[in-house]
Every structure is written in structure tokens, then in C-alpha cells.
PDB file of N, CA and C in Angstrom:
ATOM      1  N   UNK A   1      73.586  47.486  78.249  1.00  0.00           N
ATOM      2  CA  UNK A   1      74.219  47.211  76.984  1.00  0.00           C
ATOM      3  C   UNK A   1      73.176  46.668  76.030  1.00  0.00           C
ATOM      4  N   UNK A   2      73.555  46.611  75.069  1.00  0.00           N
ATOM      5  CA  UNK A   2      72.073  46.656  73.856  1.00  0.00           C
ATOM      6  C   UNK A   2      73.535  46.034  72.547  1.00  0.00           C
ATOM      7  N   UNK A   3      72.120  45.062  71.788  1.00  0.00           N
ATOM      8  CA  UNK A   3      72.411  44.758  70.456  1.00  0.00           C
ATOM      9  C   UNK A   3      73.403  43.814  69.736  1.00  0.00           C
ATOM     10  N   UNK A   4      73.687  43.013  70.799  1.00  0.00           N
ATOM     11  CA  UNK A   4      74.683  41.905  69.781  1.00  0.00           C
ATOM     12  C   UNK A   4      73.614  40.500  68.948  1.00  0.00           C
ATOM     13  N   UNK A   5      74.250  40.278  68.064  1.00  0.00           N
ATOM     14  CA  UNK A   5      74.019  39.487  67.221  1.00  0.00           C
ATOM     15  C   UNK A   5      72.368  39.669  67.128  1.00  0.00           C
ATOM     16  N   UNK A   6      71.934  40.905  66.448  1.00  0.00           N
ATOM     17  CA  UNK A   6      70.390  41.649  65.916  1.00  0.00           C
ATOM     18  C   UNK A   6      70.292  41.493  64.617  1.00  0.00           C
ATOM     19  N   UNK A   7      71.544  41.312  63.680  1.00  0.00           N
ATOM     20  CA  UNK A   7      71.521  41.844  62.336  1.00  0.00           C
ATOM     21  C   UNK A   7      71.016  42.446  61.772  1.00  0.00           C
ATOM     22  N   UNK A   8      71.471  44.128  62.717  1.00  0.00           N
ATOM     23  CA  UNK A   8      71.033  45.101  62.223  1.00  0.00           C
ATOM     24  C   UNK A   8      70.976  46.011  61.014  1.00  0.00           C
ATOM     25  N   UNK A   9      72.087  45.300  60.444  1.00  0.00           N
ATOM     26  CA  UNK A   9      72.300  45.749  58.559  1.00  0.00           C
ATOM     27  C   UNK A   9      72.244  47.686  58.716  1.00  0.00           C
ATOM     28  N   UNK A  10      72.281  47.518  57.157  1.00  0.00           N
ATOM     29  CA  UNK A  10      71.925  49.041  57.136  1.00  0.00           C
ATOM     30  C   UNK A  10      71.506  49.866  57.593  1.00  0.00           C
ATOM     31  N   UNK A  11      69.952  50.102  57.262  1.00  0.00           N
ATOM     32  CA  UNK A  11      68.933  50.845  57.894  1.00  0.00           C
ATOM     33  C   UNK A  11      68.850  50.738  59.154  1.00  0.00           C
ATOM     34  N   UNK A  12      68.927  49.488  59.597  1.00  0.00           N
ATOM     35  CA  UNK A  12      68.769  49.287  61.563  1.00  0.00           C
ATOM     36  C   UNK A  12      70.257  50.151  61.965  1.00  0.00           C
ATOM     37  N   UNK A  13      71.216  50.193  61.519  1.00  0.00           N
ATOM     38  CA  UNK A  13      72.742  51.014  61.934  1.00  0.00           C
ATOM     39  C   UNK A  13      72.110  52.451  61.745  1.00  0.00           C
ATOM     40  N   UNK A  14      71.540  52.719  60.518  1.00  0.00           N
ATOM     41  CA  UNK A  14      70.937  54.285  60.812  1.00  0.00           C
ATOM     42  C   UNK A  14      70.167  54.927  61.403  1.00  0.00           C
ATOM     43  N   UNK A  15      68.836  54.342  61.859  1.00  0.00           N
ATOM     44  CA  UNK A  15      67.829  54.242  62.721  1.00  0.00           C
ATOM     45  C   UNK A  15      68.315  53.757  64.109  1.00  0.00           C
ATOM     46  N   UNK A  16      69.003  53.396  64.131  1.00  0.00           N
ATOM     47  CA  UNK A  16      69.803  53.583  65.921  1.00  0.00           C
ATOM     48  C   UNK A  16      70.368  54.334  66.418  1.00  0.00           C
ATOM     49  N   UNK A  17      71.494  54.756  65.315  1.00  0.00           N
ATOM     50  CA  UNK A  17      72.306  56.181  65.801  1.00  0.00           C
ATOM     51  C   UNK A  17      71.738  57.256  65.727  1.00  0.00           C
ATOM     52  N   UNK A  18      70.531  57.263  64.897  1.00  0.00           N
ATOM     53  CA  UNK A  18      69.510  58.969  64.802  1.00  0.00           C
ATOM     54  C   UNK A  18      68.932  58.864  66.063  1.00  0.00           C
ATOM     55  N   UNK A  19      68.253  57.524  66.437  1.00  0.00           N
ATOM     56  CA  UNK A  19      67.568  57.613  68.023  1.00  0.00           C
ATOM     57  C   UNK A  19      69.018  57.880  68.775  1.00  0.00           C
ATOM     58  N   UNK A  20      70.367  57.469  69.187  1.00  0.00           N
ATOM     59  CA  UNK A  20      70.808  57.918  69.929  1.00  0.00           C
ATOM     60  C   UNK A  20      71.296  59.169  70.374  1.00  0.00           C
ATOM     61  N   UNK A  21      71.031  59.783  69.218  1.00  0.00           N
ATOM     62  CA  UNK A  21      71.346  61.422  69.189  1.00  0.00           C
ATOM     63  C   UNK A  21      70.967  62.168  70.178  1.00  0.00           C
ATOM     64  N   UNK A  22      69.244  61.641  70.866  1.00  0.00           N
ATOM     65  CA  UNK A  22      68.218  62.349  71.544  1.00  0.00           C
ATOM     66  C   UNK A  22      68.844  61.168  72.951  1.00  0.00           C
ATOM     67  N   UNK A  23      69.222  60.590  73.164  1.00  0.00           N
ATOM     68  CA  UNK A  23      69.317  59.153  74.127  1.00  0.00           C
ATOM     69  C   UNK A  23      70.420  59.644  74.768  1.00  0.00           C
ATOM     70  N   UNK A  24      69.721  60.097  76.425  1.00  0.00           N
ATOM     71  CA  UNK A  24      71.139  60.262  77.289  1.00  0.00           C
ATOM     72  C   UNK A  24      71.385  58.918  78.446  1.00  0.00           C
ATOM     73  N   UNK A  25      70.738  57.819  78.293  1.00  0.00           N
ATOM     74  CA  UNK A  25      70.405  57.098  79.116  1.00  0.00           C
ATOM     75  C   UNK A  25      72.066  55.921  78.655  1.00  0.00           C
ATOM     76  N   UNK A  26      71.597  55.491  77.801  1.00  0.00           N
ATOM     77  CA  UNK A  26      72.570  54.568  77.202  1.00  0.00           C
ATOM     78  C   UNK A  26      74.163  55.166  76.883  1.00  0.00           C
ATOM     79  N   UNK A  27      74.839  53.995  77.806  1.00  0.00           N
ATOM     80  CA  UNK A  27      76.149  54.304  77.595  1.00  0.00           C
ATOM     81  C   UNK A  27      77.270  53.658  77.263  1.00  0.00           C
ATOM     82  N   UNK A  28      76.731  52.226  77.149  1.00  0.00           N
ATOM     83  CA  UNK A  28      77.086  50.629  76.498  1.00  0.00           C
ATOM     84  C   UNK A  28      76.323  50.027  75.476  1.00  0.00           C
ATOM     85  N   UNK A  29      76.860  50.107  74.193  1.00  0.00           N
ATOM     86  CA  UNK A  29      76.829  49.653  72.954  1.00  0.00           C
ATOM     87  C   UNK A  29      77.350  48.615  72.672  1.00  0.00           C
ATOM     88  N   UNK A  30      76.646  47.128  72.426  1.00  0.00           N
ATOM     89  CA  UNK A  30      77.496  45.690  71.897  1.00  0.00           C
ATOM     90  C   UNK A  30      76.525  45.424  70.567  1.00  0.00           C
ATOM     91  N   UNK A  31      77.337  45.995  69.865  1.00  0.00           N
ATOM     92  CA  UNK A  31      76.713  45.832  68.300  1.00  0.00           C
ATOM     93  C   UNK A  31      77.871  44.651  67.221  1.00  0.00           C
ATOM     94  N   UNK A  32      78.229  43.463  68.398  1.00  0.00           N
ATOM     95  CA  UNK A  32      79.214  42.744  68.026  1.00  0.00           C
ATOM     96  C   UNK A  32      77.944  41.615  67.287  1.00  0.00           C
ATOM     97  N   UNK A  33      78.699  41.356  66.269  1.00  0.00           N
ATOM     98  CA  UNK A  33      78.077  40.102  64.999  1.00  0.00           C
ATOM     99  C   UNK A  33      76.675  40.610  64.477  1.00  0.00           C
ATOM    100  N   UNK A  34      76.776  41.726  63.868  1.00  0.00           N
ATOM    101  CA  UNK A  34      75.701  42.431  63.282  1.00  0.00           C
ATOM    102  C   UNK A  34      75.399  42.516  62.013  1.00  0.00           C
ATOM    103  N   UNK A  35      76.018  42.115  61.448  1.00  0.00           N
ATOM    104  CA  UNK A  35      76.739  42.129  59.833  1.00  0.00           C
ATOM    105  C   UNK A  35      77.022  43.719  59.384  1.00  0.00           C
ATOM    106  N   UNK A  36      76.926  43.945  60.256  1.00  0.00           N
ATOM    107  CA  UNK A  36      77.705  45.769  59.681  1.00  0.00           C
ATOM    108  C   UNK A  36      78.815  46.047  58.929  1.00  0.00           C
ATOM    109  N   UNK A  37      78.602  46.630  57.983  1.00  0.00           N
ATOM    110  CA  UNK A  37      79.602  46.823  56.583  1.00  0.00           C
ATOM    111  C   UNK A  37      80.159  48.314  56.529  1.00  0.00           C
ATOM    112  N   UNK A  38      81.585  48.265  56.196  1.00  0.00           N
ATOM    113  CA  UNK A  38      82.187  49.611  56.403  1.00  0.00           C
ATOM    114  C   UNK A  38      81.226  50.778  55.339  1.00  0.00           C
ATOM    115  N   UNK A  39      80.436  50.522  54.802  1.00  0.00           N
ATOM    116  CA  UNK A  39      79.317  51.900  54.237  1.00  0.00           C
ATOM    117  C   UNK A  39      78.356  52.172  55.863  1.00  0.00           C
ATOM    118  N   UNK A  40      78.524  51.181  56.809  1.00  0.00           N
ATOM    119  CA  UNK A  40      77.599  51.803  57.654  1.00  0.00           C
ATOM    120  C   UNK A  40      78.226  52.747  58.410  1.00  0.00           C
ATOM    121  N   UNK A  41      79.371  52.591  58.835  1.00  0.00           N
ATOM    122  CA  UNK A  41      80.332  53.181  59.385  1.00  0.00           C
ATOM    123  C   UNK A  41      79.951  54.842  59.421  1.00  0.00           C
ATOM    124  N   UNK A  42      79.453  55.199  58.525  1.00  0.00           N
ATOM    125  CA  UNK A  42      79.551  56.758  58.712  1.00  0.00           C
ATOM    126  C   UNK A  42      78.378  57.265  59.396  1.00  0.00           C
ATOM    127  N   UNK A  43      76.929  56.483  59.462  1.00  0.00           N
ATOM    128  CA  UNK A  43      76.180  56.678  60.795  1.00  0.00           C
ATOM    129  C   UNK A  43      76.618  56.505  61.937  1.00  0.00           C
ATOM    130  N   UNK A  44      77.898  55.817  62.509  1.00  0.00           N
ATOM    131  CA  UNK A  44      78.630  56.065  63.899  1.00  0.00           C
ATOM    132  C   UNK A  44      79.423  57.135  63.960  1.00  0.00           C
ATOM    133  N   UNK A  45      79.951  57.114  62.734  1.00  0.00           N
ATOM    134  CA  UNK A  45      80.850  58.980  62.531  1.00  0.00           C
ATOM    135  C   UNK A  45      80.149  59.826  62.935  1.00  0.00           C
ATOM    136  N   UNK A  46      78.887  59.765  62.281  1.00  0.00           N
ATOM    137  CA  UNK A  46      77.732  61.058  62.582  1.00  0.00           C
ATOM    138  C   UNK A  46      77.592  61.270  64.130  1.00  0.00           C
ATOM    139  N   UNK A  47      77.115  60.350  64.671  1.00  0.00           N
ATOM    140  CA  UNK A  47      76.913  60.032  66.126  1.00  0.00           C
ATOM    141  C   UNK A  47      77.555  60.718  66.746  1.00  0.00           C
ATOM    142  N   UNK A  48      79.299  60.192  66.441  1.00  0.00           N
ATOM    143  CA  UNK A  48      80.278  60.498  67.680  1.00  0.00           C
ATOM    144  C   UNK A  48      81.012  62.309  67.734  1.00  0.00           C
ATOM    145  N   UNK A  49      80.310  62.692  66.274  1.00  0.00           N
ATOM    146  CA  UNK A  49      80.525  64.297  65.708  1.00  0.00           C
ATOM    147  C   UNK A  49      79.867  65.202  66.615  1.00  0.00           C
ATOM    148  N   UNK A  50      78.419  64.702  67.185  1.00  0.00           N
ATOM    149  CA  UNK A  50      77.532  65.017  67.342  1.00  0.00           C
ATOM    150  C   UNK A  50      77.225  65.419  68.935  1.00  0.00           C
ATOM    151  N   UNK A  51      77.561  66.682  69.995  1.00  0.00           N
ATOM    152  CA  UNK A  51      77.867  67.040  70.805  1.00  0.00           C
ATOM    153  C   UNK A  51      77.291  66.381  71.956  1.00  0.00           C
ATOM    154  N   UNK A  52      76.096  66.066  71.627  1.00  0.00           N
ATOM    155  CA  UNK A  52      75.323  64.936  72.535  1.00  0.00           C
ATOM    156  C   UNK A  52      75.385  63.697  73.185  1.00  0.00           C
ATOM    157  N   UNK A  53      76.682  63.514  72.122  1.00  0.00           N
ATOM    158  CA  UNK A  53      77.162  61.496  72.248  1.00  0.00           C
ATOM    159  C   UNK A  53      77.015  61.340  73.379  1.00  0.00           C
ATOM    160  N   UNK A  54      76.909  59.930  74.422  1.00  0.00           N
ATOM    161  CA  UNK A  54      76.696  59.842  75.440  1.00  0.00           C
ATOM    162  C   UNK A  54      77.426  57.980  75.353  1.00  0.00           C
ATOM    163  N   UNK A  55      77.257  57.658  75.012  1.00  0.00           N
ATOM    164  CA  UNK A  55      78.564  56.263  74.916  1.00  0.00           C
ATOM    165  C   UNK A  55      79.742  56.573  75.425  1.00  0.00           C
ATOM    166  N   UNK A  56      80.085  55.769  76.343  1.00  0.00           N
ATOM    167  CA  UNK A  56      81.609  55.500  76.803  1.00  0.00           C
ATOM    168  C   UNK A  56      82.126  54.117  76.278  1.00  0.00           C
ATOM    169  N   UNK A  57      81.257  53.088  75.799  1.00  0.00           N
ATOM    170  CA  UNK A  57      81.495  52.023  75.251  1.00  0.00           C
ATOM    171  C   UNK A  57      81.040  51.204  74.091  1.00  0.00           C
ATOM    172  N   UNK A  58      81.884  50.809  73.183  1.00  0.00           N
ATOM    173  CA  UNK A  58      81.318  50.371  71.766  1.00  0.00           C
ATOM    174  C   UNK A  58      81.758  49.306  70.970  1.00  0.00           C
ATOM    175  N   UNK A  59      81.149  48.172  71.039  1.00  0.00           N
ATOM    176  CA  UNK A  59      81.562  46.686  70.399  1.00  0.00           C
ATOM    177  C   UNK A  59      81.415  46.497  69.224  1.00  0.00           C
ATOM    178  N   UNK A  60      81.808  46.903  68.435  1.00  0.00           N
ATOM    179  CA  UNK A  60      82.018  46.252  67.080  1.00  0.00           C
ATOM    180  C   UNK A  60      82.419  44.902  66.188  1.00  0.00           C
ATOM    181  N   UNK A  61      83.435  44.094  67.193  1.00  0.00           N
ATOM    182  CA  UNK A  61      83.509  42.937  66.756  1.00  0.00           C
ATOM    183  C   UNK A  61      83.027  41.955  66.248  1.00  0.00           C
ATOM    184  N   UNK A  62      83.298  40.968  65.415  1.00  0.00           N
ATOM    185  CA  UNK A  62      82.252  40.252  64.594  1.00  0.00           C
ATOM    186  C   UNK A  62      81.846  40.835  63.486  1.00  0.00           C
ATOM    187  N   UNK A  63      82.080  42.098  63.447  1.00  0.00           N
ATOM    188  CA  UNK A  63      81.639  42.511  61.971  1.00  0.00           C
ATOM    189  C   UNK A  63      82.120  42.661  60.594  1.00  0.00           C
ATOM    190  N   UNK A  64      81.730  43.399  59.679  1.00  0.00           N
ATOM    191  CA  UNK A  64      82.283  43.369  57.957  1.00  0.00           C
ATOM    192  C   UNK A  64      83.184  44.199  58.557  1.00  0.00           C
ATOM    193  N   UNK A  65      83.577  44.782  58.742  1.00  0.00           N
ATOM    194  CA  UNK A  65      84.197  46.436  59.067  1.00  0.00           C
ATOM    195  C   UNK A  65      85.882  46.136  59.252  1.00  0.00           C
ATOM    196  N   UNK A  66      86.964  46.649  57.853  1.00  0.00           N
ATOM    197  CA  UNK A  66      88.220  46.372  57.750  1.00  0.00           C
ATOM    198  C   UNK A  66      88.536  47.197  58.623  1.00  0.00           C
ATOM    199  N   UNK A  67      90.071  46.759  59.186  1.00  0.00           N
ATOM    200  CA  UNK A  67      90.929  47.614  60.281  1.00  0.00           C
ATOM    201  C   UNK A  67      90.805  48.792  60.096  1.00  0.00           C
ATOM    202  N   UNK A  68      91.382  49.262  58.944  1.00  0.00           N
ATOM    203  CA  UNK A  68      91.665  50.544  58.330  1.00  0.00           C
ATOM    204  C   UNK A  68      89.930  51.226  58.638  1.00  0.00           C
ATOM    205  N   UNK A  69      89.217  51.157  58.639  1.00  0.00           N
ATOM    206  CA  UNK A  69      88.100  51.792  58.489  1.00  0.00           C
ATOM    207  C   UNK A  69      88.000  52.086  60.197  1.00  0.00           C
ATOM    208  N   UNK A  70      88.093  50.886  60.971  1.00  0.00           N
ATOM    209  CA  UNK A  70      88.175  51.107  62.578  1.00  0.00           C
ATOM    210  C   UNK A  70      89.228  51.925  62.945  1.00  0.00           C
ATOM    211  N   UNK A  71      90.312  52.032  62.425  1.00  0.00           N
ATOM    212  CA  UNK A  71      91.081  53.338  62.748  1.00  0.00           C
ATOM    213  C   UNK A  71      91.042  54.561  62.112  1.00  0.00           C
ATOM    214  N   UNK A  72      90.056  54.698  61.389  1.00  0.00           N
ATOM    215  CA  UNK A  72      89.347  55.651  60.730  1.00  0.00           C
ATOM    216  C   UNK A  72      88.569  56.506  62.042  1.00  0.00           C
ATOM    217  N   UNK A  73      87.484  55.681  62.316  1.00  0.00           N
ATOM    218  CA  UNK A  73      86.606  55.943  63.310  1.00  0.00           C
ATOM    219  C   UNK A  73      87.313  56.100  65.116  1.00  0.00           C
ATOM    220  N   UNK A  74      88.003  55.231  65.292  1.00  0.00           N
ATOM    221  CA  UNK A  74      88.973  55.697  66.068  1.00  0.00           C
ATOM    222  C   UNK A  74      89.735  56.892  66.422  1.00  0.00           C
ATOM    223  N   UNK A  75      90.272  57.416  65.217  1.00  0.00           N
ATOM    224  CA  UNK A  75      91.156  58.890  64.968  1.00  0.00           C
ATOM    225  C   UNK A  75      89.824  59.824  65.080  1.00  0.00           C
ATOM    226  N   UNK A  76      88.906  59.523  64.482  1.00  0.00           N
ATOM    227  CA  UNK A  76      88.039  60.833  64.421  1.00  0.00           C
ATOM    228  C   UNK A  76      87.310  60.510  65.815  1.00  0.00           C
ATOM    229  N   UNK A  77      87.459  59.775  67.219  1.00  0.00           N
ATOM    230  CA  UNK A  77      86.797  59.936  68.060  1.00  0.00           C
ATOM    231  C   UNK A  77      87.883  60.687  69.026  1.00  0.00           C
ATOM    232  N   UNK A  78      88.928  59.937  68.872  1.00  0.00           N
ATOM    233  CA  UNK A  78      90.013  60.869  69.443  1.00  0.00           C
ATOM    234  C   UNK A  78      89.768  62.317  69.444  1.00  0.00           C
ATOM    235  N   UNK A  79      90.162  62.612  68.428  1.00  0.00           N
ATOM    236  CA  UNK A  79      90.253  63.930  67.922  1.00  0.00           C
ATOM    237  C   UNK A  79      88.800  65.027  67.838  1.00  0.00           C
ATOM    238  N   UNK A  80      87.457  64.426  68.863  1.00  0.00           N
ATOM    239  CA  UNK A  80      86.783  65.021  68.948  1.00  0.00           C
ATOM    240  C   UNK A  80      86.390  65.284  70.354  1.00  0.00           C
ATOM    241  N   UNK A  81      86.740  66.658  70.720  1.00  0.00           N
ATOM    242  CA  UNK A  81      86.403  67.222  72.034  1.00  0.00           C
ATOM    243  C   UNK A  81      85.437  67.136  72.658  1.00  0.00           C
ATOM    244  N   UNK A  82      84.038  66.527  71.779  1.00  0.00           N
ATOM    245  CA  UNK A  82      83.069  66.259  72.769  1.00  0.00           C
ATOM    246  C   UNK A  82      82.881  64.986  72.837  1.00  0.00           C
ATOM    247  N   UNK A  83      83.866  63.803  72.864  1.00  0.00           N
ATOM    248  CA  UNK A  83      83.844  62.844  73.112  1.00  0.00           C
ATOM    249  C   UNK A  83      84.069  62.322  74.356  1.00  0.00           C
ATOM    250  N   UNK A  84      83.225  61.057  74.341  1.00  0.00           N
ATOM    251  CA  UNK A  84      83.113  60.279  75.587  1.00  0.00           C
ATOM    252  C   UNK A  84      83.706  58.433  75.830  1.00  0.00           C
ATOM    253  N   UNK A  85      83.731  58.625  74.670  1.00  0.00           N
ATOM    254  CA  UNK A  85      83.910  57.132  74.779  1.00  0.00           C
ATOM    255  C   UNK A  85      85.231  56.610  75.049  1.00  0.00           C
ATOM    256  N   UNK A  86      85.266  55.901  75.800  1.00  0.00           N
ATOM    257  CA  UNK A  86      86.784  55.370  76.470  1.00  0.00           C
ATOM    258  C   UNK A  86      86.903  54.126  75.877  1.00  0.00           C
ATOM    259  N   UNK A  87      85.771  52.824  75.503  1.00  0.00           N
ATOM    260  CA  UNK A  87      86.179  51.648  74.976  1.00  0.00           C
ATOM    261  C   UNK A  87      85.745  51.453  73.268  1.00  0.00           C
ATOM    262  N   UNK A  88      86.405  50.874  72.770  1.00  0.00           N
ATOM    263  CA  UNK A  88      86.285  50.951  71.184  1.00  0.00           C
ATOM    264  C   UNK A  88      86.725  49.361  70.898  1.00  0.00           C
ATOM    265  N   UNK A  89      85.727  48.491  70.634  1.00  0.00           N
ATOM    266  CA  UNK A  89      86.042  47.083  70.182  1.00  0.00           C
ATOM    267  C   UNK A  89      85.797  46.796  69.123  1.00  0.00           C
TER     268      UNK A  89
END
């Protein structure tokens, strides 16, 4: 598991999910108290679109990020067939 309380902001949220694209190793994500703001949100969209995903688990808690935006990202992991991820925090 990787990344709680890094304050990874912006650029560190985009530059993580582009490296995980290529990353079959990692499969636990704790990106809880990061200050991540629902504009970052759509570099995890990208991610989880992305046939490669390899996460089964993903901590978000602690962060900027309103409900509505987590069930945003939620519905679109559902609803994607090459998904893996079973935990969503």
C-alpha cells in the first residue's frame, strides 16, 4: 500500500496515475489525507478507463473530494468491464 498523508496535490495525483498505467505490481492505494481536490479526480477516472488498471483497492478519505464526485467515480468504476477494484474509500 502506498501514499497516505504525502500531499500529493495536483501534479503528484497526475504523475502517479500516468506511472500506474504501466504498474502491474501495485494493487493497494491509501491516498487518504492528501489534500486532493475534486479537479483531481479525473486523473483516477483516466486510470480506472484504462484496460490495464490493476488496483483492487483505493483510499480516498481525508480528502477535498465531495460525495457527489465519489459517486461519480464509483458509477464509472462499476460500469467499467475492465475493472478491478473491489474497495473504494
Amino acid at each position: 500500500m502506498l501514499g497516505s498523508r504525502n500531499n500529493l496535490k495536483n501534479d503528484g495525483i497526475k504523475l502517479l496515475f500516468e506511472s500506474l498505467k504501466n504498474n502491474n505490481s501495485i494493487k493497494k492505494l491509501n491516498l487518504s489525507y492528501n489534500s486532493i481536490e475534486d479537479k483531481n479526480i479525473i486523473e483516477i477516472e483516466k486510470y480506472f478507463k484504462n484496460e490495464n488498471n490493476k488496483l483492487i483497492e483505493l483510499n480516498l478519505s481525508g480528502n477535498y473530494i465531495k460525495e457527489k464526485i465519489i459517486k461519480n467515480i464509483f458509477n464509472g468504476i462499476k460500469n467499467n468491464k475492465n475493472n478491478k477494484l473491489k474497495i473504494l474509500n
